[in-house]
C-alpha atoms as a PDB file:
ATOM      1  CA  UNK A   1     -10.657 -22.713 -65.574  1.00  0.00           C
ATOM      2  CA  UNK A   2      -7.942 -24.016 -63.345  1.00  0.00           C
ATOM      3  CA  UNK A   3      -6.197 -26.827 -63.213  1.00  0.00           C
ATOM      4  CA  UNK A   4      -6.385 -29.263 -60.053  1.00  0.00           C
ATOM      5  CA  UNK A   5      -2.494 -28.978 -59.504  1.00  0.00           C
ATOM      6  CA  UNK A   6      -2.562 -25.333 -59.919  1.00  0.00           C
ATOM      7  CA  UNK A   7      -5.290 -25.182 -56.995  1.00  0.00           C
ATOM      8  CA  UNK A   8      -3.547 -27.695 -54.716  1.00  0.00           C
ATOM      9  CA  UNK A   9      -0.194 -25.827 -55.130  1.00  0.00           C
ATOM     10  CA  UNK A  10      -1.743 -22.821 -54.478  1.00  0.00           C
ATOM     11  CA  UNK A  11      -3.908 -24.650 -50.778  1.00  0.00           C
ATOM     12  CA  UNK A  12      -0.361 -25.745 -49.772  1.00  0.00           C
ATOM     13  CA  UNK A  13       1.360 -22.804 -49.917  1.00  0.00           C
ATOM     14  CA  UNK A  14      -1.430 -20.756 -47.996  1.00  0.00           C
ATOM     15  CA  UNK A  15      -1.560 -23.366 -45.629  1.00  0.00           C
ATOM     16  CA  UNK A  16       2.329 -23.277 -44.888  1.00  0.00           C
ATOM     17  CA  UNK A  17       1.828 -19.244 -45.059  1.00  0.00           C
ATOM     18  CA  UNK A  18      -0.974 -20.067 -42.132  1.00  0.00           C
ATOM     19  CA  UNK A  19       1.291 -22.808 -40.608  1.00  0.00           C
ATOM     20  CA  UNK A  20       4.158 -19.864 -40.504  1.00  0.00           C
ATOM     21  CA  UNK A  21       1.720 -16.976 -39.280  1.00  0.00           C
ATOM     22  CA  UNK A  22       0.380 -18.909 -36.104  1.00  0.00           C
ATOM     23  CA  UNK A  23       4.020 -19.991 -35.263  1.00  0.00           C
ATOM     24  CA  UNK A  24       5.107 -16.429 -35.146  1.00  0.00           C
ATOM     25  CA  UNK A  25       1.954 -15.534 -32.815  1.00  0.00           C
ATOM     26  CA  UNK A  26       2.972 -18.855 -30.451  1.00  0.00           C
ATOM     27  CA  UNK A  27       6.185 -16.938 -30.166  1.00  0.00           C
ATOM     28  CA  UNK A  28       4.654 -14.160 -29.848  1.00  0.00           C
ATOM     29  CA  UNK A  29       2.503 -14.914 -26.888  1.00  0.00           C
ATOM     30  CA  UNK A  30       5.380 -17.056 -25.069  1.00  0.00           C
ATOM     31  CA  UNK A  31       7.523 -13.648 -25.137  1.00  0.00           C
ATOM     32  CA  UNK A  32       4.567 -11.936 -24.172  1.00  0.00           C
ATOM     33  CA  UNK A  33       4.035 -13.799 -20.833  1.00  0.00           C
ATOM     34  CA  UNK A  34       7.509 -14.099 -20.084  1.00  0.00           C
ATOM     35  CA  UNK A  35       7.444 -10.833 -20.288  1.00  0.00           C
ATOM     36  CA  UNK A  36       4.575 -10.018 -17.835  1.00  0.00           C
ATOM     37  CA  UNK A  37       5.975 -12.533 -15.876  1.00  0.00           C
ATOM     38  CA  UNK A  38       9.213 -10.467 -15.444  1.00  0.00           C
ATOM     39  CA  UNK A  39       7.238  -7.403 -15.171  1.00  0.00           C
ATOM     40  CA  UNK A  40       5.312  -8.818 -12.409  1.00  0.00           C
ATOM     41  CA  UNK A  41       8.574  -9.883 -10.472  1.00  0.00           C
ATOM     42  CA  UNK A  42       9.848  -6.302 -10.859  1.00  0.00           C
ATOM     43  CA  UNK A  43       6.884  -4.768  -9.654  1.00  0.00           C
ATOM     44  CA  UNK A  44       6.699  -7.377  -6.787  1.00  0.00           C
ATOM     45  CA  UNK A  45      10.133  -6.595  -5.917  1.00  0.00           C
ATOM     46  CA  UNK A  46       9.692  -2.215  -6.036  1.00  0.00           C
ATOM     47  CA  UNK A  47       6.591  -2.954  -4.108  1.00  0.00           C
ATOM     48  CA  UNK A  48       8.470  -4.951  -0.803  1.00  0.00           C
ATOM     49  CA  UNK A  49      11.193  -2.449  -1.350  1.00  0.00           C
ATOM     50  CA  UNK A  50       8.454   0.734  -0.663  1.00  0.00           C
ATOM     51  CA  UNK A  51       6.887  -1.162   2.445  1.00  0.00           C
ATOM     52  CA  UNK A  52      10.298  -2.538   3.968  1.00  0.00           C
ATOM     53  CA  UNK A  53      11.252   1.720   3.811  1.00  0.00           C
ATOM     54  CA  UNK A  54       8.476   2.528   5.596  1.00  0.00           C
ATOM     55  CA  UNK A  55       8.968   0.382   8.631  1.00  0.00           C
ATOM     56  CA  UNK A  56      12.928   1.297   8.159  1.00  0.00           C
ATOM     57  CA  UNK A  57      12.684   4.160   9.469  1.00  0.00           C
ATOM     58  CA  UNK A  58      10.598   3.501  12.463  1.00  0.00           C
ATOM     59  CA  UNK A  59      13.855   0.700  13.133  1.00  0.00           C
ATOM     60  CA  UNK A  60      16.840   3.305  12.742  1.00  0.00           C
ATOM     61  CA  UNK A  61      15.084   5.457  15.199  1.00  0.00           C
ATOM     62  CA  UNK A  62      14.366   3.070  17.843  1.00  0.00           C
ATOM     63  CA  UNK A  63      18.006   1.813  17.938  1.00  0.00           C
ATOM     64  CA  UNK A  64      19.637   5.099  17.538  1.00  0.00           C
ATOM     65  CA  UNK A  65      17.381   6.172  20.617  1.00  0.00           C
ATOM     66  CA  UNK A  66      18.103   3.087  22.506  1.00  0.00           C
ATOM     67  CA  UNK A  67      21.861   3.412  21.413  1.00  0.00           C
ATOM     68  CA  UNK A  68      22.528   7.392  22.438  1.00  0.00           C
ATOM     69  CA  UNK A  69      20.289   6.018  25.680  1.00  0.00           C
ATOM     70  CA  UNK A  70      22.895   2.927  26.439  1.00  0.00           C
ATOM     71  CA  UNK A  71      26.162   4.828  25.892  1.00  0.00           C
ATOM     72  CA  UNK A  72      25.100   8.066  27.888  1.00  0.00           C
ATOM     73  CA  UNK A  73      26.618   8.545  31.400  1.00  0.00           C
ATOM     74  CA  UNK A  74      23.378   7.347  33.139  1.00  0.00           C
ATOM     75  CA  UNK A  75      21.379   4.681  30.648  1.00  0.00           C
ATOM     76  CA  UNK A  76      17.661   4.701  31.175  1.00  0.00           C
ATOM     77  CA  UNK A  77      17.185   1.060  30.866  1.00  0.00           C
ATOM     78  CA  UNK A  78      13.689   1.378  30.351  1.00  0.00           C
ATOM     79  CA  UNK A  79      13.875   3.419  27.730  1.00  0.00           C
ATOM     80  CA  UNK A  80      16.785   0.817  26.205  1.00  0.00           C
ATOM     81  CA  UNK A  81      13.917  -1.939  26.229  1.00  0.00           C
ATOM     82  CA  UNK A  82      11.090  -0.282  24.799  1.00  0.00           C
ATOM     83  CA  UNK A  83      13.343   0.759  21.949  1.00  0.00           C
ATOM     84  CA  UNK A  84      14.847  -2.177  21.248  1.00  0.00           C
ATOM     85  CA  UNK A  85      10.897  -3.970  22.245  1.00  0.00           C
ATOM     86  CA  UNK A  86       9.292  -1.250  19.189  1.00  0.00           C
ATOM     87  CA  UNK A  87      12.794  -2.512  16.567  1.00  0.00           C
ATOM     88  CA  UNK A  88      11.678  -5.696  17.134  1.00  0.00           C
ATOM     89  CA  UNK A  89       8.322  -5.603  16.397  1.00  0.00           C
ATOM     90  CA  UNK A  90       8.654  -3.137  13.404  1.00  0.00           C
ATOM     91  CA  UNK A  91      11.894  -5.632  12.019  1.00  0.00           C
ATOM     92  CA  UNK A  92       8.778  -8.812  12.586  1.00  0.00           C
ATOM     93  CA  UNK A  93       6.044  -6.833  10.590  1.00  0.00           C
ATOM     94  CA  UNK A  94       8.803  -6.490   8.179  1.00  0.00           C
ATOM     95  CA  UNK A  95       8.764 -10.064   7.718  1.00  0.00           C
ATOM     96  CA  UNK A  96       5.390 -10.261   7.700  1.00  0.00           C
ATOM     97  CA  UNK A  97       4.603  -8.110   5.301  1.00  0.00           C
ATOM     98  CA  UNK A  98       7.408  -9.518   2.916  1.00  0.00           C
ATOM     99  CA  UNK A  99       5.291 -12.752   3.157  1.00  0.00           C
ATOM    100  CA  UNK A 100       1.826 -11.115   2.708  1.00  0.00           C
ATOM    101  CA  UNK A 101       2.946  -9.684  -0.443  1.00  0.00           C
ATOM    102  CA  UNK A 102       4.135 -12.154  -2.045  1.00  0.00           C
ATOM    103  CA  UNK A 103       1.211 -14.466  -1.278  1.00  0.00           C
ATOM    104  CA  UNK A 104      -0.711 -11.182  -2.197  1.00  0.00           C
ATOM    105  CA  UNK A 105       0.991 -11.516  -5.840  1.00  0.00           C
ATOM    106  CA  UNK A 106       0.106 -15.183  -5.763  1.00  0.00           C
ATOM    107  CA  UNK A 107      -3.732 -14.814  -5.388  1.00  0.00           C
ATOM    108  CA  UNK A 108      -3.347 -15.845  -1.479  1.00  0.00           C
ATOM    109  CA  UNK A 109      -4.565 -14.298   1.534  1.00  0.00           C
ATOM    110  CA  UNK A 110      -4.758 -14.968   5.278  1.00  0.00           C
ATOM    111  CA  UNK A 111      -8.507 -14.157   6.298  1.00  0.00           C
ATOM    112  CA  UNK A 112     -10.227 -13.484   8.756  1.00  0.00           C
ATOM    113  CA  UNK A 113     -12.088 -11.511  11.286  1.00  0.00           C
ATOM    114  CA  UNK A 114     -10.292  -8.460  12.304  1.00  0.00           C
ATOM    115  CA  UNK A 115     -10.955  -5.661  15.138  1.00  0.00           C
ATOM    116  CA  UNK A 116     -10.548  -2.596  13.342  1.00  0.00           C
ATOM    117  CA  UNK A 117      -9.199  -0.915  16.656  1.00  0.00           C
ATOM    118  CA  UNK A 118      -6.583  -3.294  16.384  1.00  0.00           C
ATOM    119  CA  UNK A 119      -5.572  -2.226  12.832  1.00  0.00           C
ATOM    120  CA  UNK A 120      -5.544   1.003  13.834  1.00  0.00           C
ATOM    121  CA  UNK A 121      -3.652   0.355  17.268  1.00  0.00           C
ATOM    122  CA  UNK A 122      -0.847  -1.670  15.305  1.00  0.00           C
ATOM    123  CA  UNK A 123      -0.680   0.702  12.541  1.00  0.00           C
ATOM    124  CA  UNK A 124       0.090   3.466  15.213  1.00  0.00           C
ATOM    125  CA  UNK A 125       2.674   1.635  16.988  1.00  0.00           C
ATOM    126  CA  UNK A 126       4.496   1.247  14.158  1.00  0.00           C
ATOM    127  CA  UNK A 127       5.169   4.891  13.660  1.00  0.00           C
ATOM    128  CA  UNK A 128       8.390   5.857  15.101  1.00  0.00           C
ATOM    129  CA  UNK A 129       7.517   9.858  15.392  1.00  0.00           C
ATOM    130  CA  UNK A 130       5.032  11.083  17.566  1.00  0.00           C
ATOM    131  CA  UNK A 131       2.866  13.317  15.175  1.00  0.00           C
ATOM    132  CA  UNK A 132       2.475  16.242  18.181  1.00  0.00           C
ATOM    133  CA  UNK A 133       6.141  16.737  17.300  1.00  0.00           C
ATOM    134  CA  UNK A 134       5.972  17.777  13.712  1.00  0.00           C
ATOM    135  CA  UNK A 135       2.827  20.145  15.269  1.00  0.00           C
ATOM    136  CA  UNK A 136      -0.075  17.135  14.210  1.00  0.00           C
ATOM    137  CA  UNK A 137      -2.917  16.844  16.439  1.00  0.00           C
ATOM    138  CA  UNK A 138      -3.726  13.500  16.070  1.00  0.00           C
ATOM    139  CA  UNK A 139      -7.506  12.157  16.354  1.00  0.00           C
ATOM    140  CA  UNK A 140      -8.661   8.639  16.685  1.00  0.00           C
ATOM    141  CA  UNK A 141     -12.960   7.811  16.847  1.00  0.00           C
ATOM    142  CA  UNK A 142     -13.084   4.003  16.492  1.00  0.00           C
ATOM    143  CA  UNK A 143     -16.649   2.109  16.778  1.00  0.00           C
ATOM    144  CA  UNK A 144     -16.506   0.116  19.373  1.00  0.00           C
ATOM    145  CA  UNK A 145     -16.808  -3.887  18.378  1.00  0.00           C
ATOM    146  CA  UNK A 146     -16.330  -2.846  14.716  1.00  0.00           C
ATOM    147  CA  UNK A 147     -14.825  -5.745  12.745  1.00  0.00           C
ATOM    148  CA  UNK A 148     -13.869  -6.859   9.028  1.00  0.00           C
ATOM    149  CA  UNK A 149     -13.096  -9.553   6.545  1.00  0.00           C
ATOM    150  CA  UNK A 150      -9.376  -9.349   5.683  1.00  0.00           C
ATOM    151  CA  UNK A 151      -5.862 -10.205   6.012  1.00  0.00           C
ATOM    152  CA  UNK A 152      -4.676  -7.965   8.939  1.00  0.00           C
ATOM    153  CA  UNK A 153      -1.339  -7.274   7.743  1.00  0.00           C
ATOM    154  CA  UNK A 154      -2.721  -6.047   4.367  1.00  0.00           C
ATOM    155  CA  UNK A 155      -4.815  -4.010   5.848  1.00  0.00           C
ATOM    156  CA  UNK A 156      -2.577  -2.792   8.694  1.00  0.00           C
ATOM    157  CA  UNK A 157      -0.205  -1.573   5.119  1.00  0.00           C
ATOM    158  CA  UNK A 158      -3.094  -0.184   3.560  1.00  0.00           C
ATOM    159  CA  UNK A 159      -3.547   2.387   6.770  1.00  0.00           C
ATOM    160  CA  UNK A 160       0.371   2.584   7.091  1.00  0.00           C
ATOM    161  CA  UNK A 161       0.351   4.064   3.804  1.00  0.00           C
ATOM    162  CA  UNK A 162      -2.431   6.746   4.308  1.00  0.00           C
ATOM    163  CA  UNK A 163      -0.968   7.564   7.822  1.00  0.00           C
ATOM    164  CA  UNK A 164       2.879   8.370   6.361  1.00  0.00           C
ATOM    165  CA  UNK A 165       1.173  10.366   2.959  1.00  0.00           C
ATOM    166  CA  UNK A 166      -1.449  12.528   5.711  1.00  0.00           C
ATOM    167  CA  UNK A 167       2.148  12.947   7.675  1.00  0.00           C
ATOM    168  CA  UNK A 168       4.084  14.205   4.525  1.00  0.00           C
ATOM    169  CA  UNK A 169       1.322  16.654   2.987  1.00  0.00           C
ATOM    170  CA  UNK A 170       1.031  18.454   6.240  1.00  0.00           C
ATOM    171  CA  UNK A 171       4.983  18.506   7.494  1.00  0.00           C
ATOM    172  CA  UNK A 172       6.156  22.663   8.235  1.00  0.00           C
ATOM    173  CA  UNK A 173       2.363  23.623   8.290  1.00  0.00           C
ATOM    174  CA  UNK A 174       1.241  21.525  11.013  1.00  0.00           C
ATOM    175  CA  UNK A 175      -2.569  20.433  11.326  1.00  0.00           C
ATOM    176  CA  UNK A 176      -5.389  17.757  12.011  1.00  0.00           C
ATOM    177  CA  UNK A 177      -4.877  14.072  11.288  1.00  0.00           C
ATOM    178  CA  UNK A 178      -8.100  12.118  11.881  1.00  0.00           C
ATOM    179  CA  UNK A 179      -8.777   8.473  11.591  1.00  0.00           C
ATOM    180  CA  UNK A 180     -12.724   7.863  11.800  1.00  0.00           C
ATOM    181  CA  UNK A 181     -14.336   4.217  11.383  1.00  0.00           C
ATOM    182  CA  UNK A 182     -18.023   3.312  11.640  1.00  0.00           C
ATOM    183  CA  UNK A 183     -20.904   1.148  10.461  1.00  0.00           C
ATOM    184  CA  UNK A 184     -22.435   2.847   6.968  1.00  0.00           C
ATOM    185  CA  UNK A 185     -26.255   2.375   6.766  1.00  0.00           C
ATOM    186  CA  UNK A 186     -25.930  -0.170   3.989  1.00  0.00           C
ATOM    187  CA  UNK A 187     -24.109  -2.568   6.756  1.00  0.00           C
ATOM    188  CA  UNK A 188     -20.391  -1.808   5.630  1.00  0.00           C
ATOM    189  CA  UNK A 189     -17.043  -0.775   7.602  1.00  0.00           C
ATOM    190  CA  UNK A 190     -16.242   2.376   6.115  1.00  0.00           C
ATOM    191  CA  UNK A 191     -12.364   3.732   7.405  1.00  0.00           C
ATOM    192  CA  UNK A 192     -11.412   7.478   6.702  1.00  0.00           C
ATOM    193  CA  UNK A 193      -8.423   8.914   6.567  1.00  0.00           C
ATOM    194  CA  UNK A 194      -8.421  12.991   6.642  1.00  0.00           C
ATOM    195  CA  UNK A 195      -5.512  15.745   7.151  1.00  0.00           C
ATOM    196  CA  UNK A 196      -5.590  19.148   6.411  1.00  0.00           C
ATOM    197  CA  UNK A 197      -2.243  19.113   4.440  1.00  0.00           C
ATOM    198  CA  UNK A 198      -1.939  20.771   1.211  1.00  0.00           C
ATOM    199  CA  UNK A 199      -4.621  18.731  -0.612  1.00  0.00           C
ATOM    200  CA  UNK A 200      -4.428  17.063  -4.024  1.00  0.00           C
ATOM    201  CA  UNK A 201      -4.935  19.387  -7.302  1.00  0.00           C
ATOM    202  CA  UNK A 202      -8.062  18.026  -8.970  1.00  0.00           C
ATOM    203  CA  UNK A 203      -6.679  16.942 -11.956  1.00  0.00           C
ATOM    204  CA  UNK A 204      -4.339  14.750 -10.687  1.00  0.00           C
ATOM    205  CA  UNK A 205      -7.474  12.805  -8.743  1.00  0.00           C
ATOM    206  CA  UNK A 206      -8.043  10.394 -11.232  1.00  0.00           C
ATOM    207  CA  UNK A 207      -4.202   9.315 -11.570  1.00  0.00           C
ATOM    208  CA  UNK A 208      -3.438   8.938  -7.957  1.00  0.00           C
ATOM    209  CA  UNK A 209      -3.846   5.447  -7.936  1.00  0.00           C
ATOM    210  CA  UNK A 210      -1.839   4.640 -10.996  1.00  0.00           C
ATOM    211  CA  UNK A 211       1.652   2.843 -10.036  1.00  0.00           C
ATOM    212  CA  UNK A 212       4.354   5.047  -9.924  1.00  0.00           C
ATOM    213  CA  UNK A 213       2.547   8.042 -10.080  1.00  0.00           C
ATOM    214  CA  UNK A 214       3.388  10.248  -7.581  1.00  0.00           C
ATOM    215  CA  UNK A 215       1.742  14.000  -6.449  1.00  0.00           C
ATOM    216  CA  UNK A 216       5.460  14.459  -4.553  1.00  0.00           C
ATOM    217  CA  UNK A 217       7.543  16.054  -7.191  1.00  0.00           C
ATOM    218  CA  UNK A 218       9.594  17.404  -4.881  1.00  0.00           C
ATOM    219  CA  UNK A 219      10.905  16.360  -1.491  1.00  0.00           C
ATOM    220  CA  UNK A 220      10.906  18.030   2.050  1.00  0.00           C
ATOM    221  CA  UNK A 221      14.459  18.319   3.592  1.00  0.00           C
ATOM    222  CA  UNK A 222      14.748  14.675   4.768  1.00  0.00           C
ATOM    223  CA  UNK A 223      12.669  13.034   3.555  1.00  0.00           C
ATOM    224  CA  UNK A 224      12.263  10.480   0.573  1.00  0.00           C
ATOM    225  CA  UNK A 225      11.063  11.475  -3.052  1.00  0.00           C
ATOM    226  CA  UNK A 226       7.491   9.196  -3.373  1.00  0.00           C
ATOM    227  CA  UNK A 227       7.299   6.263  -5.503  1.00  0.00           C
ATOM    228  CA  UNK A 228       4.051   6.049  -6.144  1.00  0.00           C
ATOM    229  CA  UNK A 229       3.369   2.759  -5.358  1.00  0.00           C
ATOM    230  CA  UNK A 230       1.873   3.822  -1.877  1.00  0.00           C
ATOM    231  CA  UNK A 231      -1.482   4.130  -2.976  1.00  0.00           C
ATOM    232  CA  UNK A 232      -1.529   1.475  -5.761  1.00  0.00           C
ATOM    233  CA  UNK A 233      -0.588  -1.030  -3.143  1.00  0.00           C
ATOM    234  CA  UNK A 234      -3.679   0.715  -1.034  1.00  0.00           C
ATOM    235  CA  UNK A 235      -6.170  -0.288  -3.933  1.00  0.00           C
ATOM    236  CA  UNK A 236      -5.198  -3.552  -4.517  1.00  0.00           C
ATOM    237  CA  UNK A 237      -5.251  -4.708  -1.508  1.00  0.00           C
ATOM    238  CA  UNK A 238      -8.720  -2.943  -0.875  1.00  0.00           C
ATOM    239  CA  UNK A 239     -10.091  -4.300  -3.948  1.00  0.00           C
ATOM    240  CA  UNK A 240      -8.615  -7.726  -3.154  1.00  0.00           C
ATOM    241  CA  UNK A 241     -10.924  -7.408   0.168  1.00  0.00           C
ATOM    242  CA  UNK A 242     -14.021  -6.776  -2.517  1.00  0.00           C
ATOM    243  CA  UNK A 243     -13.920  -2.913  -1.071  1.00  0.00           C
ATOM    244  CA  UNK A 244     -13.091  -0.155  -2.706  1.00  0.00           C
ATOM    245  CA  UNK A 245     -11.193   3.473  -1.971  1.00  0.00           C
ATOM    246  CA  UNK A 246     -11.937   6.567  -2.841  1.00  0.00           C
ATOM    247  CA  UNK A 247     -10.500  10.055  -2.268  1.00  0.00           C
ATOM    248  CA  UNK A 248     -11.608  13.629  -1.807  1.00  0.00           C
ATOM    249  CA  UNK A 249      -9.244  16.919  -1.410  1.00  0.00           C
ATOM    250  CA  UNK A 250      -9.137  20.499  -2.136  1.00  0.00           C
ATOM    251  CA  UNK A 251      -5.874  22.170  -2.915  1.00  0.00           C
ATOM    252  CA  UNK A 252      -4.778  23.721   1.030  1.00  0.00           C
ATOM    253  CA  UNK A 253      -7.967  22.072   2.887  1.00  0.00           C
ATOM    254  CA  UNK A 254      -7.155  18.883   3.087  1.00  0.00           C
ATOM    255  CA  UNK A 255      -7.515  15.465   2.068  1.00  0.00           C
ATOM    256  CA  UNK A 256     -10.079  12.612   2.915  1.00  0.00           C
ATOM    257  CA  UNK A 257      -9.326   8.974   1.949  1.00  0.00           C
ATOM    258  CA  UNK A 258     -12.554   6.602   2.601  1.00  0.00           C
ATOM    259  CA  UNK A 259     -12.163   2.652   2.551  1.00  0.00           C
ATOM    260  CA  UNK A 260     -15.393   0.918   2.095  1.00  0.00           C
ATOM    261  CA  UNK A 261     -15.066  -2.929   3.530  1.00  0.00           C
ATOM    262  CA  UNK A 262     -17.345  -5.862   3.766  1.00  0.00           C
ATOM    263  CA  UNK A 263     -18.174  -6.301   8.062  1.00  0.00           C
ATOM    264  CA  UNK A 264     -17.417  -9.128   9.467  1.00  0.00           C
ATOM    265  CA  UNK A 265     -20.102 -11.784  10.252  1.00  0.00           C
ATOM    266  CA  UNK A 266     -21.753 -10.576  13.588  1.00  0.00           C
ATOM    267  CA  UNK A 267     -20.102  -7.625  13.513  1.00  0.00           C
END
């Protein structure tokens, strides 16, 4: 039988064990989160990095046109402003979007109700390169009066993204690049995206979406290695607007991205 001091000795030292134990998993968690924590600002950070290259280049090619335009023998002054006019705008939705994402990481969001025409119009403009010159036939078939829920700048990066990846996958083969939006039956704003680049091999589908996986192993002549944050940016923000994306391709058909969005009330 044991003795009382035996059994109390015994309590105490468990309970200092226990006392020890749920220190070391207090630690624990506190490294834990100040570890996500730093994760999340790196991510964050890689993120505005990706986006600010995008509309970099549309930038650099406005002012180097406006540039060899202003120090030619006979300056087209027109040409000057509208240059300088698309810098301007691309170096604002810079700004913008810097903002956007970091209230994006916060939880935050600017809603509202958004003509998709206009998404698509200030996606476009954006886009230094006319896609006829890298042998694109570009298509655009809008609804008319079609309208979402969002945060226009998110969205306007969510289409940015498709746009420059359709671009890429069909660059020194030419093709299609077709933007469709229309009412589905069930009453939501569904947005495609197709091209008839090189497609997607099927067993990479499912990873696509993953941060920094990337289907670009290799880079055209000029043109930037992908991140892969592109489309993990697209379904965040997507899923942040209670839609969802989804992709379809066949290895040298083509690619289809569809995003499914709430309508906007009265739309």
């Amino acid at each position: 039988m044991s003795s009382p001091p035996v059994q109390s000795a015994f309590e105490s030292s468990l309970n200092h064990n226990l006392d020890e134990v749920q220190g070391q998993i207090e630690s624990l968690r506190s490294q834990l989160a100040e570890s996500q924590r730093l994760a999340t600002i790196g991510t964050i950070a890689a993120v505005i990095a990706h986006e600010f290259n995008n509309l970099l280049t549309p930038i650099l090619s406005y002012s180097q046109m406006a540039l060899q335009s202003a120090c030619g023998d006979k300056p087209d002054m027109d040409l000057v402003r509208k240059a300088l006019s698309r810098s301007f705008q691309s170096a604002q939705k810079a700004g913008k979007i810097c903002e956007s994402m970091l209230a994006l990481a916060r939880g935050e969001s600017r809603r509202g109700a958004v003509a998709v025409q206009k998404i698509v119009d200030e996606t476009l403009s954006v886009l230094a390169r006319d896609p006829g010159k890298d042998g694109i036939n570009l298509r655009v078939h809008v609804q008319p009066d079609l309208a979402v829920e969002g945060d226009s700048i998110q969205l306007e990066q969510v289409l940015l993204n498709l746009l420059i990846n359709a671009r890429q996958a069909m660059l020194g083969r030419g093709g299609s690049l077709t933007i469709k939006a229309a009412l589905s039956e069930g009453g939501d704003v569904v947005i495609q995206v197709a091209d008839t680049g090189c497609g997607i091999p099927e067993k990479l589908l499912p990873r696509i979406f993953e941060p920094f996986f990337t289907t670009k192993g290799t880079a055209q002549k000029g043109e930037a290695r992908g991140s892969g944050l592109g489309l993990a940016i697209c379904k965040q923000i997507v899923e942040r607007h209670n839609g969802r994306i989804e992709v379809t391709s066949q290895v040298g058909k083509g690619t289809t991205f569809a995003i499914t969005l709430p309508a906007a009330h009265g739309a």
